[in-house]
N, C-alpha and C. Protein backbone atom coordinates (compact mmCIF):
# COMPACT_ATOMS: atom_id res chain seq x y z
N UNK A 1 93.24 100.96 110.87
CA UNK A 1 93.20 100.71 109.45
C UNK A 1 93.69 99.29 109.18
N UNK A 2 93.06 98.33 108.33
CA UNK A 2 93.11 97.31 107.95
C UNK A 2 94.26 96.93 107.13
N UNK A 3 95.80 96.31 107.25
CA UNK A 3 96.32 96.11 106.56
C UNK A 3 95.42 95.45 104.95
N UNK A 4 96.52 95.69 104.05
CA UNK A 4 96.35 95.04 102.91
C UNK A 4 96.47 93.46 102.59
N UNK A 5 95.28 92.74 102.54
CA UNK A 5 96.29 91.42 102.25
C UNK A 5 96.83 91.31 100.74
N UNK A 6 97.71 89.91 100.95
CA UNK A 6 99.06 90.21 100.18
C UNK A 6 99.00 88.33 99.87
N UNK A 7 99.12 88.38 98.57
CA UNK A 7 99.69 86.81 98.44
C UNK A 7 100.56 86.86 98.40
N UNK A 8 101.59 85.42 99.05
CA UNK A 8 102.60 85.68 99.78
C UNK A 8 103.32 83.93 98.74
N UNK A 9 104.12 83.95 98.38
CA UNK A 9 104.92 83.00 98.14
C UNK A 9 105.81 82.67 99.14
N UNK A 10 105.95 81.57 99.75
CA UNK A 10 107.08 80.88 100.73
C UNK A 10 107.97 80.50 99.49
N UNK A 11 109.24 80.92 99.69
CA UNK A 11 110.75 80.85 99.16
C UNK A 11 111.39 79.52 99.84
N UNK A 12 112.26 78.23 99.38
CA UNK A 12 113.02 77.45 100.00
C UNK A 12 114.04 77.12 99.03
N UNK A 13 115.74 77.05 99.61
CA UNK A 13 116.84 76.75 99.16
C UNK A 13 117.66 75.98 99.62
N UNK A 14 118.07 75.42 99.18
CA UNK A 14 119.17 74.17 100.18
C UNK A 14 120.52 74.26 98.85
N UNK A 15 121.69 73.94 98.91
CA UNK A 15 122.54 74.45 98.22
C UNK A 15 123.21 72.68 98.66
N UNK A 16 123.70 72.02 96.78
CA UNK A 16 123.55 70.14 97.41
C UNK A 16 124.18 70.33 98.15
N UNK A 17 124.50 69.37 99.79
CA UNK A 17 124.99 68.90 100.16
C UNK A 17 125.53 70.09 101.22
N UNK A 18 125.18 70.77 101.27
CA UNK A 18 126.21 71.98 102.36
C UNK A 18 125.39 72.86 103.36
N UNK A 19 123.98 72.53 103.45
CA UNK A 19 122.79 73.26 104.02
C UNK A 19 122.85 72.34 105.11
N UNK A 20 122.79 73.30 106.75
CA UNK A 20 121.98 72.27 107.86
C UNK A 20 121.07 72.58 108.34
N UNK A 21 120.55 73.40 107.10
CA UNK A 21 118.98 73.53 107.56
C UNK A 21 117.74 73.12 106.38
N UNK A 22 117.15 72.25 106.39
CA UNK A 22 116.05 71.33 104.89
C UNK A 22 115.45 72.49 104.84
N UNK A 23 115.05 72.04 103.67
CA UNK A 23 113.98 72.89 102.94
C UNK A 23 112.43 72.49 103.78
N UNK A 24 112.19 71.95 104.10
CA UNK A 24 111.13 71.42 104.78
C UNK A 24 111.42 72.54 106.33
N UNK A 25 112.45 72.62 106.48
CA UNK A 25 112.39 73.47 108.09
C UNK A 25 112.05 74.61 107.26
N UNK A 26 112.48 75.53 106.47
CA UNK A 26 112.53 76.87 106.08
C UNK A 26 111.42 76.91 105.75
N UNK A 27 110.69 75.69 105.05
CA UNK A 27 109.02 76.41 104.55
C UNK A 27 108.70 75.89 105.87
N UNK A 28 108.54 74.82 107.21
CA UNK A 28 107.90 75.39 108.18
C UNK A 28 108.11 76.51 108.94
N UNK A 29 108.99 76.90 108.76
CA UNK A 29 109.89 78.88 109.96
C UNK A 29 108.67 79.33 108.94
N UNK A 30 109.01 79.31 107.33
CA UNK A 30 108.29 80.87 106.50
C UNK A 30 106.67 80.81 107.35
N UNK A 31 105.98 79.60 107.05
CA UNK A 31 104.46 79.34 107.37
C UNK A 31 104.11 79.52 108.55
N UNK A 32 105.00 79.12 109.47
CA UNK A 32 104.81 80.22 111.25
C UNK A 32 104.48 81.15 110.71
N UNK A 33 105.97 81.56 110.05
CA UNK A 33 105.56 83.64 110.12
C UNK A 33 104.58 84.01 109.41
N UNK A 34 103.75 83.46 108.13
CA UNK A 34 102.57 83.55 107.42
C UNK A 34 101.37 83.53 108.41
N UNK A 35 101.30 82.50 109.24
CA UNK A 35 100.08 82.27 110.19
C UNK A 35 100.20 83.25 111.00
N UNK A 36 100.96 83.59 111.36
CA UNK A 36 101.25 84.45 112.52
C UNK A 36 101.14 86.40 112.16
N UNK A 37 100.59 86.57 110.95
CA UNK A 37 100.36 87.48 110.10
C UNK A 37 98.72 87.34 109.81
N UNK A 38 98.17 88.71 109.88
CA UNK A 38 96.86 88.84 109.41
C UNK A 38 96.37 89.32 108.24
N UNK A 39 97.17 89.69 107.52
CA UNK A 39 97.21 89.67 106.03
C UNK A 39 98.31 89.39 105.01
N UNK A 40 98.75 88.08 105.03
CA UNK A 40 99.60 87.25 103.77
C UNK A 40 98.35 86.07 103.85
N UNK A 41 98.52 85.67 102.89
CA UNK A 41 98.13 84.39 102.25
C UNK A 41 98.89 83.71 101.18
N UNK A 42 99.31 82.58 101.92
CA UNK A 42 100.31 82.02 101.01
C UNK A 42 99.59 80.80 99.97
N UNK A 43 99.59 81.26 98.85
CA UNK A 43 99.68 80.86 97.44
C UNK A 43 100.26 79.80 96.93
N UNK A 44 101.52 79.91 97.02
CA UNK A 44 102.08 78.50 97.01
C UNK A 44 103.58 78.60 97.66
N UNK A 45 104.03 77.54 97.24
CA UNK A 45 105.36 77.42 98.29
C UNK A 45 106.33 76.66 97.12
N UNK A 46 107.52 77.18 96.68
CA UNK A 46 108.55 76.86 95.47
C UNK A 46 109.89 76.78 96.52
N UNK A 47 110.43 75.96 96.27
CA UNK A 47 111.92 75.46 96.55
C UNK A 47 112.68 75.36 95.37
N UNK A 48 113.90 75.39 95.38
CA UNK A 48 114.82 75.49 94.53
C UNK A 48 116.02 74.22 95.39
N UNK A 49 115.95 73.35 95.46
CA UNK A 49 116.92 72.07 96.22
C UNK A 49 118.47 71.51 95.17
N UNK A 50 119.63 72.03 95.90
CA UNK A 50 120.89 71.85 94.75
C UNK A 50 121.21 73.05 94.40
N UNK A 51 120.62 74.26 94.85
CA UNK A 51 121.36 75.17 94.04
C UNK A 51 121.86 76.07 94.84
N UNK A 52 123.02 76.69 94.43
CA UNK A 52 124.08 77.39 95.37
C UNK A 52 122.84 79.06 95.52
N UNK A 53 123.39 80.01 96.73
CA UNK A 53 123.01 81.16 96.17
C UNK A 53 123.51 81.91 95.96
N UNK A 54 124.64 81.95 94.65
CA UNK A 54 125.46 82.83 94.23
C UNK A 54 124.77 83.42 92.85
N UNK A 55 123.71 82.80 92.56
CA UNK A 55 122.81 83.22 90.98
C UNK A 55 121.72 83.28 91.32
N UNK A 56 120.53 84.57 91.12
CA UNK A 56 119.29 84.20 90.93
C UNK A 56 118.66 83.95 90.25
N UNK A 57 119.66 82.81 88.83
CA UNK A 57 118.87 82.39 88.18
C UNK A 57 119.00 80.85 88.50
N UNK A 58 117.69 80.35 89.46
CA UNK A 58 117.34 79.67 89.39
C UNK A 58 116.16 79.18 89.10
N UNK A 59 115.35 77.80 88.69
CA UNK A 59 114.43 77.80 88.07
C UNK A 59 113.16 77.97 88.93
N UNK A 60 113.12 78.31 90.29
CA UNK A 60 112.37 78.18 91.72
C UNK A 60 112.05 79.57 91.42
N UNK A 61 113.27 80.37 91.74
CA UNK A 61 113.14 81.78 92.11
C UNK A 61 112.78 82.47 90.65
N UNK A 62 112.95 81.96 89.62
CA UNK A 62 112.63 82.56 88.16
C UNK A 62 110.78 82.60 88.25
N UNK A 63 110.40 81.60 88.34
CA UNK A 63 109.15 81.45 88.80
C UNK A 63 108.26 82.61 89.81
N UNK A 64 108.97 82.37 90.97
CA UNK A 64 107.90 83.73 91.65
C UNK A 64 108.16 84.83 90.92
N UNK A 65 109.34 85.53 90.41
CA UNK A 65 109.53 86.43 90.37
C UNK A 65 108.55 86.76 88.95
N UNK A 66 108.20 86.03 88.32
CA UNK A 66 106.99 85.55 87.02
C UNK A 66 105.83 85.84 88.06
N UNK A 67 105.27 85.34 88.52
CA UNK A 67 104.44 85.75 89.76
C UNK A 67 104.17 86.70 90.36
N UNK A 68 105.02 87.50 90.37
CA UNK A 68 105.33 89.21 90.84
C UNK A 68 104.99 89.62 89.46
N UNK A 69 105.11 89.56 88.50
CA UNK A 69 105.08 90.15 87.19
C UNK A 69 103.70 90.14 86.81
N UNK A 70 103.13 88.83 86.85
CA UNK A 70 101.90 88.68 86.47
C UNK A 70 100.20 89.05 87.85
N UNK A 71 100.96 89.48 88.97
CA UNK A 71 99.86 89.27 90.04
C UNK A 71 99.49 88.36 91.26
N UNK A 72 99.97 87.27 90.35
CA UNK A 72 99.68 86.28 91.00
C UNK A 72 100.35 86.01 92.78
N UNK A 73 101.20 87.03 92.79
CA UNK A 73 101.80 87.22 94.02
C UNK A 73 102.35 88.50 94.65
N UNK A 74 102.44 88.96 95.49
CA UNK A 74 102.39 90.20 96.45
C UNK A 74 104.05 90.23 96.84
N UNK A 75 104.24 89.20 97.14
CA UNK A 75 105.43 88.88 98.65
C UNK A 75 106.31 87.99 97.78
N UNK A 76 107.37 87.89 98.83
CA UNK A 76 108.13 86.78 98.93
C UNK A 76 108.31 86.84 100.53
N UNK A 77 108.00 85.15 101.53
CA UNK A 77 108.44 84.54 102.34
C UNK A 77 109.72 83.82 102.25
N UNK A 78 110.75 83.61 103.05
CA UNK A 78 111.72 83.15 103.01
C UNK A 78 112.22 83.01 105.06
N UNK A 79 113.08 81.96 105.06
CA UNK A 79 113.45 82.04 106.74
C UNK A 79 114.84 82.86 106.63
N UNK A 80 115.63 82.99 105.91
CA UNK A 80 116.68 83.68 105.70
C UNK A 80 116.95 84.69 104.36
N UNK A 81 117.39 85.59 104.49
CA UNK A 81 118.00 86.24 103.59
C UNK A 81 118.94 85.73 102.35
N UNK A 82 119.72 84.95 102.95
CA UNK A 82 120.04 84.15 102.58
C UNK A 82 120.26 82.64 101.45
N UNK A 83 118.53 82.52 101.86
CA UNK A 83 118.09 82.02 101.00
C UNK A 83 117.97 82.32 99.57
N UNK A 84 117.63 83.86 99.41
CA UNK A 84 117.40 84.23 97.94
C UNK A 84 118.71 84.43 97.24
N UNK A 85 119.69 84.96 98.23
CA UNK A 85 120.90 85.14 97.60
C UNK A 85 121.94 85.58 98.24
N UNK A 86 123.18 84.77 98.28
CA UNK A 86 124.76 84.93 99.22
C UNK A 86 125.61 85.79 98.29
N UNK A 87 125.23 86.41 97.18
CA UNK A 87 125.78 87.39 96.21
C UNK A 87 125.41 88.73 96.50
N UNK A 88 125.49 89.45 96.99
CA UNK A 88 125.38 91.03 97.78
C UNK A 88 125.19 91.89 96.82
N UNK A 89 125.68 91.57 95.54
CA UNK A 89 125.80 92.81 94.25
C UNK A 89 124.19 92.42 93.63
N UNK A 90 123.70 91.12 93.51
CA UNK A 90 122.42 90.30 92.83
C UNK A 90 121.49 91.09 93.48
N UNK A 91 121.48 90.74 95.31
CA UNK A 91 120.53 91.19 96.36
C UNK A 91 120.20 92.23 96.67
N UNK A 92 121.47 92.78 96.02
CA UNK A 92 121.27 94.84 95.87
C UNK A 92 120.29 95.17 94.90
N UNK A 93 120.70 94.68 93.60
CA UNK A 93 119.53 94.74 92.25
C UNK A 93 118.38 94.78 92.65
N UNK A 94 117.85 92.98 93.25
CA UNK A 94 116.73 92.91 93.50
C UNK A 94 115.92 93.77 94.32
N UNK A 95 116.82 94.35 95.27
CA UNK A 95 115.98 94.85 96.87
C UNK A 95 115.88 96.33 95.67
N UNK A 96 116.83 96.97 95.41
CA UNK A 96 116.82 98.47 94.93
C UNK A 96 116.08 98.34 93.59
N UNK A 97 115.85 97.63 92.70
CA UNK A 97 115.57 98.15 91.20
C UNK A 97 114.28 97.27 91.07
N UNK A 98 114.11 95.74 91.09
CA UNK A 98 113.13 94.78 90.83
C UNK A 98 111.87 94.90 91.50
N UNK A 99 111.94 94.64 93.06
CA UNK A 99 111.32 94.80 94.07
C UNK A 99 110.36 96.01 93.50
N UNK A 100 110.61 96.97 93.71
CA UNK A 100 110.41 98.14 93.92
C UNK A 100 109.78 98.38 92.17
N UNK A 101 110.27 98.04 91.43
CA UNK A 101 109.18 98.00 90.16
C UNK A 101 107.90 97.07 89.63
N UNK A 102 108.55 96.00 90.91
CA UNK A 102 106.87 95.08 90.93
C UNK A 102 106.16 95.47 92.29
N UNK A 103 106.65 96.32 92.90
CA UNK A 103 105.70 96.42 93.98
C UNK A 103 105.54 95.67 94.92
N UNK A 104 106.50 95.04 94.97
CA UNK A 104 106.89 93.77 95.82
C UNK A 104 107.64 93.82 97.22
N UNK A 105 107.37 92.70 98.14
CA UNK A 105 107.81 92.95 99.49
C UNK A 105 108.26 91.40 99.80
N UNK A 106 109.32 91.33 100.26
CA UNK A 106 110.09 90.71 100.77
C UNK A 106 109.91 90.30 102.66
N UNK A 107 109.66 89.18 103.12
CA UNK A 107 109.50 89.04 104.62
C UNK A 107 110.79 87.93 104.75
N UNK A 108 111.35 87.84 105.59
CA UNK A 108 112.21 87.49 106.22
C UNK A 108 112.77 86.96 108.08
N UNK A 109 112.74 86.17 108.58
CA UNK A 109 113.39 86.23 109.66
C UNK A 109 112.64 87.58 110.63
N UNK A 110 111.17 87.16 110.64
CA UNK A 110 110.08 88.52 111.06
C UNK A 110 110.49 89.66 110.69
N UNK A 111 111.27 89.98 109.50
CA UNK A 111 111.75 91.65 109.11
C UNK A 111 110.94 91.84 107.98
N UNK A 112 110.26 92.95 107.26
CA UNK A 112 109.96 92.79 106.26
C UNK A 112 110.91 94.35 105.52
N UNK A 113 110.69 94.33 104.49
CA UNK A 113 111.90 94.45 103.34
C UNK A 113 110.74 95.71 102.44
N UNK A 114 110.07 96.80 102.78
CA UNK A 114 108.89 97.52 101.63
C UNK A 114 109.98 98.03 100.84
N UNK A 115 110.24 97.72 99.56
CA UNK A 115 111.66 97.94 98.82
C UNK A 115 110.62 99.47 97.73
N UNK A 116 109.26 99.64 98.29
CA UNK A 116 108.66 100.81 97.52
C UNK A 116 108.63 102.20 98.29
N UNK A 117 109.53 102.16 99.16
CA UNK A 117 109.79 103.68 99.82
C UNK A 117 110.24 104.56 98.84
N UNK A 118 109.02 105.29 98.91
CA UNK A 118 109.51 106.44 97.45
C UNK A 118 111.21 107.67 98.42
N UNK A 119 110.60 107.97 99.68
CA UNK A 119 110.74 108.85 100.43
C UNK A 119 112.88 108.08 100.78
N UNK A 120 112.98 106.86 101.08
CA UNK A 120 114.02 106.61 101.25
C UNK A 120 114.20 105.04 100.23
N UNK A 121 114.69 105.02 99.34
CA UNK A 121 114.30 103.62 98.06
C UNK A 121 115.37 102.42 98.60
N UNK A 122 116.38 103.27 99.57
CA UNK A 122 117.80 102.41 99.91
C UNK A 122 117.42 101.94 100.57
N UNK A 123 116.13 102.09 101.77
CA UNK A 123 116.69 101.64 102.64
C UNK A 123 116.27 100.75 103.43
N UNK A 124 115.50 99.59 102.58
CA UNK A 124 115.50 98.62 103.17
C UNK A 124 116.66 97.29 102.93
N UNK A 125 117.21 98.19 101.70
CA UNK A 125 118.60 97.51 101.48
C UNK A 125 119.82 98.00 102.40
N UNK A 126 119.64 98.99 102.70
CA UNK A 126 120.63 99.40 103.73
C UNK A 126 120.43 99.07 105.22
N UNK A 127 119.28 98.75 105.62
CA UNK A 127 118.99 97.82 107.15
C UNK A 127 119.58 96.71 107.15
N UNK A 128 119.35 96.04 105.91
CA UNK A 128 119.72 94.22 105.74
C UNK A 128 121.76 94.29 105.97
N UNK A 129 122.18 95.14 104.82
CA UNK A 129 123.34 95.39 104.77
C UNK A 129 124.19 95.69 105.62
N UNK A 130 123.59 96.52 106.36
CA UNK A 130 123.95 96.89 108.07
C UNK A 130 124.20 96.05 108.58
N UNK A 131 123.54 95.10 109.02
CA UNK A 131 123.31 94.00 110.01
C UNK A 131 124.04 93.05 109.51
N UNK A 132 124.82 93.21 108.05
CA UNK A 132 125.68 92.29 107.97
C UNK A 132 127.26 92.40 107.66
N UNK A 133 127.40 94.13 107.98
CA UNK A 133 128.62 95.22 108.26
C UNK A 133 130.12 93.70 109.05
N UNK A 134 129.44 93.77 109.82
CA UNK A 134 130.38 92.35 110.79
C UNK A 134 131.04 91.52 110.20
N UNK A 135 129.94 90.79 109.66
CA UNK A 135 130.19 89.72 108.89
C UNK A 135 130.99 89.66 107.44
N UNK A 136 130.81 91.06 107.27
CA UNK A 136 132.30 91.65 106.17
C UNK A 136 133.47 91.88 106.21
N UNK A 137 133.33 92.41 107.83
CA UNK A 137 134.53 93.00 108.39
C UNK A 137 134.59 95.01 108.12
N UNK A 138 133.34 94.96 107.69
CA UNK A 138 133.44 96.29 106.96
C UNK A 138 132.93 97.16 108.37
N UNK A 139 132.98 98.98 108.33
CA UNK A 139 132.51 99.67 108.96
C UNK A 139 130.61 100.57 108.73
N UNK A 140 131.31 100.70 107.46
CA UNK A 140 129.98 101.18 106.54
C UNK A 140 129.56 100.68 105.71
N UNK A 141 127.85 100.64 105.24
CA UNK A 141 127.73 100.39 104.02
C UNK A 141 127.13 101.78 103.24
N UNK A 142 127.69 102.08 102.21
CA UNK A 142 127.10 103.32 101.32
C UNK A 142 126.50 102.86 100.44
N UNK A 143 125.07 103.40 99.69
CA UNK A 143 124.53 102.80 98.73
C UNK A 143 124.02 104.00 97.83
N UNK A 144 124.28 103.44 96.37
CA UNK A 144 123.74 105.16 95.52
C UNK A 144 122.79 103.86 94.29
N UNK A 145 122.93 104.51 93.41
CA UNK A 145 121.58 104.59 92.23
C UNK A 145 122.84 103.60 91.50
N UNK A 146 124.08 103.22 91.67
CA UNK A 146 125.01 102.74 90.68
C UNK A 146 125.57 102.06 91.37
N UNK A 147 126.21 102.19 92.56
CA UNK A 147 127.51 101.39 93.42
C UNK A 147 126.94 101.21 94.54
N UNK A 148 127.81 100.11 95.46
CA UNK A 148 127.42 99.54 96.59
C UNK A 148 129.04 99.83 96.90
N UNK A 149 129.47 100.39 98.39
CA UNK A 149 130.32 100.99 98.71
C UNK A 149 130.56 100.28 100.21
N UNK A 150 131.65 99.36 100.52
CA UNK A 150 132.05 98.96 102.02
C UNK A 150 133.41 99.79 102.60
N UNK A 151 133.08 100.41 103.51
CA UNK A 151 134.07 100.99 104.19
C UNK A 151 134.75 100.49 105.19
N UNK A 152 136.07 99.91 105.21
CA UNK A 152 136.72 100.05 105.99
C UNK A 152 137.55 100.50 106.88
């Protein structure tokens, strides 16, 4: 069976002065992983350069997510997670509530993110979250319809 193709927006962030990785590397990593895919087609490619990722309101990411709204895009590409957002409570929203009401899919660091699992809705927010259990210091992550829960 023929995947679906998908227009795919490439995501880029650099935060001033504190990134050692350009925006120019992250949209070449995203466009590997686009080529290297038999159904994305990337559409266009938005950077957001200067801005921290503690808000997703920026004027880059306000944009696709307009894009998701209107059609005009399927996906979001990005080389890191990271990129969209270093705020865990924001990235929860998006992956659990947004995503998942535009029908939208998230690729990443070759992972992709189907945030429309009727059957499990957490849990492509709970893979990402996992994998970053460590880096919290935490043991668990619990996730419900309201709270985001780290266990130590």
């Amino acid at each position: 069976m023929k995947k679906k193709m998908l227009n795919a927006v490439i995501y880029a962030r650099t935060a001033k002065g504190m990134d050692d990785i350009t925006i120019d590397e992250q949209i070449d990593t995203a466009m590997e992983f686009a080529e290297s895919q038999d159904n994305l087609c990337v559409v266009d490619i938005i950077a957001d350069n200067g801005f921290n990722g503690v808000a997703l309101q920026r004027p880059g990411f306000i944009q696709i997510i307009g894009m998701l709204v209107t059609g005009e895009a399927d996906c979001i590409i990005v080389d890191d997670l990271c990129r969209v957002s270093s705020n865990m409570l924001e990235l929860a929203y998006l992956m659990v509530h947004i995503l998942p009401e535009l029908k939208a899919e998230m690729f990443f660091n070759d992972m992709t993110l189907d945030c429309d699992n009727q059957e499990n809705p957490h849990g492509c927010l709970t893979s990402v979250l996992e994998s970053y259990t460590e880096a919290f210091g935490v043991d668990e992550v619990h996730i419900d319809d309201v709270d985001m829960h780290f266990v130590r």
